[in-house]
N, C-alpha and C. Protein backbone atom coordinates (compact mmCIF):
# COMPACT_ATOMS: atom_id res chain seq x y z
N UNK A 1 10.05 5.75 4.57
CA UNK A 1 8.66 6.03 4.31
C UNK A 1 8.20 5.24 3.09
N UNK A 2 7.22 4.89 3.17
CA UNK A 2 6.81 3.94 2.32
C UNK A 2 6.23 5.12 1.00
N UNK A 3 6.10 4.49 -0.67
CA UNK A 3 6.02 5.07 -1.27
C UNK A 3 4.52 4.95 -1.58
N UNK A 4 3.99 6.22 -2.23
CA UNK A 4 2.51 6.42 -1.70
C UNK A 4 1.90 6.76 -3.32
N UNK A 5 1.15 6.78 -3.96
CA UNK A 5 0.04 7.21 -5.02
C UNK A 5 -1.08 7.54 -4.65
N UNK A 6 -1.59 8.68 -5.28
CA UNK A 6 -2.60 9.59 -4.72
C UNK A 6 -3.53 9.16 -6.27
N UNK A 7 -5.06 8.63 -5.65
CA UNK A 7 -5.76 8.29 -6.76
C UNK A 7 -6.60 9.68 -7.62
N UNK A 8 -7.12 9.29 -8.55
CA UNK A 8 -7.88 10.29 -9.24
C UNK A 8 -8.56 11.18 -8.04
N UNK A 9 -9.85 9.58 -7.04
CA UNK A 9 -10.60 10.34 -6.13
C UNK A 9 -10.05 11.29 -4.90
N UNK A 10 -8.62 11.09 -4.91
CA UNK A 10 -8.07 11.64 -3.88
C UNK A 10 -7.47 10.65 -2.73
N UNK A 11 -7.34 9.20 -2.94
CA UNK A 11 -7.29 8.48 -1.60
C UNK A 11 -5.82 7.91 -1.98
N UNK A 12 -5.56 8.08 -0.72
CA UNK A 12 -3.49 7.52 -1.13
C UNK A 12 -3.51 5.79 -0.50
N UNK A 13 -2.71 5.36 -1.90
CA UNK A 13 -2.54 4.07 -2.23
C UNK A 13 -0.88 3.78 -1.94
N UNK A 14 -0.60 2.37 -1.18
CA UNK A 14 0.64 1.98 -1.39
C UNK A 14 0.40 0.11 -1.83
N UNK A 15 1.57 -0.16 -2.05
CA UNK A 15 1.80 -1.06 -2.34
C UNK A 15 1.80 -2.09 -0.78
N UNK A 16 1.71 -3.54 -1.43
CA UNK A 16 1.73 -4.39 -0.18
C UNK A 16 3.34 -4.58 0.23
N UNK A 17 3.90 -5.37 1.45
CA UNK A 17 5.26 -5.81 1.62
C UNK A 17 5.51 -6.76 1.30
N UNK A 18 6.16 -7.77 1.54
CA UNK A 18 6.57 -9.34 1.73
C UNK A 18 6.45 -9.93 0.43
N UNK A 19 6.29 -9.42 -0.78
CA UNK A 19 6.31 -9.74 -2.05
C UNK A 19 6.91 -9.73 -3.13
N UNK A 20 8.71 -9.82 -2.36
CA UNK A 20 9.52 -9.28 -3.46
C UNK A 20 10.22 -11.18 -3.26
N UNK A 21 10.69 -12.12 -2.43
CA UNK A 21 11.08 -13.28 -2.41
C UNK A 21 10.58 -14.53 -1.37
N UNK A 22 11.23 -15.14 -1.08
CA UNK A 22 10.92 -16.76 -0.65
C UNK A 22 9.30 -16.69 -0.66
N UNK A 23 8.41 -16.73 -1.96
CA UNK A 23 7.68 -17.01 -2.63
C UNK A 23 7.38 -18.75 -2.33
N UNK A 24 7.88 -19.63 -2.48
CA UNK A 24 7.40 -20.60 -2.38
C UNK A 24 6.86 -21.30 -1.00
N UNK A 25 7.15 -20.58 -0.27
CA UNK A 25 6.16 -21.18 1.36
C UNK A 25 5.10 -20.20 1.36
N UNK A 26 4.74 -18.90 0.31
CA UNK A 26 3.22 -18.49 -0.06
C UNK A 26 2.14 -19.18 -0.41
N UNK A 27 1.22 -18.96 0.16
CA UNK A 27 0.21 -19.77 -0.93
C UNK A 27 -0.18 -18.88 -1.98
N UNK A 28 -0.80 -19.30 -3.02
CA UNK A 28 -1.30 -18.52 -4.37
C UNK A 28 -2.62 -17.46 -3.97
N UNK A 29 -3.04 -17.53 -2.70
CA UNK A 29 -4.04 -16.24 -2.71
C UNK A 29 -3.48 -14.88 -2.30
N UNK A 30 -2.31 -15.82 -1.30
CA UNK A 30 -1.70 -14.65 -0.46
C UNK A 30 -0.82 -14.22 -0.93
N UNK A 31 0.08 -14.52 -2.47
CA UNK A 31 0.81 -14.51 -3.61
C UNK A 31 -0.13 -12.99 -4.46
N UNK A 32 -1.30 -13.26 -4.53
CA UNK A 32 -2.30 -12.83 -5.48
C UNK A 32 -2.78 -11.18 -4.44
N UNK A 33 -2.95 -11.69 -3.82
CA UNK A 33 -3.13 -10.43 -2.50
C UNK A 33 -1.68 -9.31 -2.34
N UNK A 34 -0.70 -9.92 -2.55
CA UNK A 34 0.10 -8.84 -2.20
C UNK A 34 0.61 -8.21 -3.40
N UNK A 35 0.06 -8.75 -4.98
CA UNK A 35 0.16 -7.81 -6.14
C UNK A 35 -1.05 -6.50 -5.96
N UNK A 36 -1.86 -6.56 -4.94
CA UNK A 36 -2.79 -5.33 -5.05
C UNK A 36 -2.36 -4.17 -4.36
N UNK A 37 -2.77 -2.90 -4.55
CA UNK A 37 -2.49 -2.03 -3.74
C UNK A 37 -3.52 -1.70 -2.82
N UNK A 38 -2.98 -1.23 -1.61
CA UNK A 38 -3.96 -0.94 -0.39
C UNK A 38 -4.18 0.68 -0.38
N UNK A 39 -5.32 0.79 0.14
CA UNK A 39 -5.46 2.40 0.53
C UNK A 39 -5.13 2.65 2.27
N UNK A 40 -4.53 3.72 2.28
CA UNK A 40 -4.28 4.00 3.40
C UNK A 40 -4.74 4.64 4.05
N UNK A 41 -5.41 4.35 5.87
CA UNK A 41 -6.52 5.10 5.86
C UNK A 41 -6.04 5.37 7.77
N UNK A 42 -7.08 6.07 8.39
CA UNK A 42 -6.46 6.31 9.92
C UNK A 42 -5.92 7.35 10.08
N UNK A 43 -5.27 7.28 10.94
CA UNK A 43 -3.85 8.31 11.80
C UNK A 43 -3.16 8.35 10.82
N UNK A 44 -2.31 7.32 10.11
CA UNK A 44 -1.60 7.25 9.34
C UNK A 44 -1.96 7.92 7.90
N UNK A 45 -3.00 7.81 7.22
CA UNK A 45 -3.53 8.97 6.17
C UNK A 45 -3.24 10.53 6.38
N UNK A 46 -3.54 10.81 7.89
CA UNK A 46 -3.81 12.31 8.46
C UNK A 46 -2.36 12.66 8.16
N UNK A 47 -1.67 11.79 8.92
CA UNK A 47 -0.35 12.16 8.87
C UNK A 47 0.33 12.87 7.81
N UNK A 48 -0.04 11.86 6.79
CA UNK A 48 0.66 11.94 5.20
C UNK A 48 -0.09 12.71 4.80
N UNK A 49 -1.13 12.97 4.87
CA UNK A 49 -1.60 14.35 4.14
C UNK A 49 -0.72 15.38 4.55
N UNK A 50 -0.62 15.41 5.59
CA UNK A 50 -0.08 17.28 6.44
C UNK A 50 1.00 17.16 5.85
N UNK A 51 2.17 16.00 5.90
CA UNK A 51 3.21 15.78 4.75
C UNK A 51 3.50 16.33 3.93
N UNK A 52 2.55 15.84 2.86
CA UNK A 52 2.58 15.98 1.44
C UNK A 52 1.74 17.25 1.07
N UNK A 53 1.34 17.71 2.08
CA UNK A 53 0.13 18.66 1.48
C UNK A 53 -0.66 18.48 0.64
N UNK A 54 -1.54 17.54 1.05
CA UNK A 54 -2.71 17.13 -0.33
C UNK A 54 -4.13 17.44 1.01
């Protein structure tokens, strides 16, 4: 399961994948894109709420 942060407003955040090596066939946006975190939203939110109970 991927690891999750729950923001102030309430919306659960994870991190991106593919950003830990072979870095150099990245380009620098898509380098720059996967230091952000995403919110998680869908089926997959519902899910992890009932989860975690939030």
């Amino acid at each position: 399961m991927r690891r999750i942060k729950i923001s102030k407003t309430g919306k659960l955040l994870r991190r991106r994948g593919f950003g830990r090596h072979l870095k150099a066939s990245k380009s620098k946006s898509r380098k720059r894109s996967l230091k952000q975190t995403v919110r998680i939203s869908g089926p997959l939110e519902k899910k992890l709420r009932q989860v975690l109970g939030v």
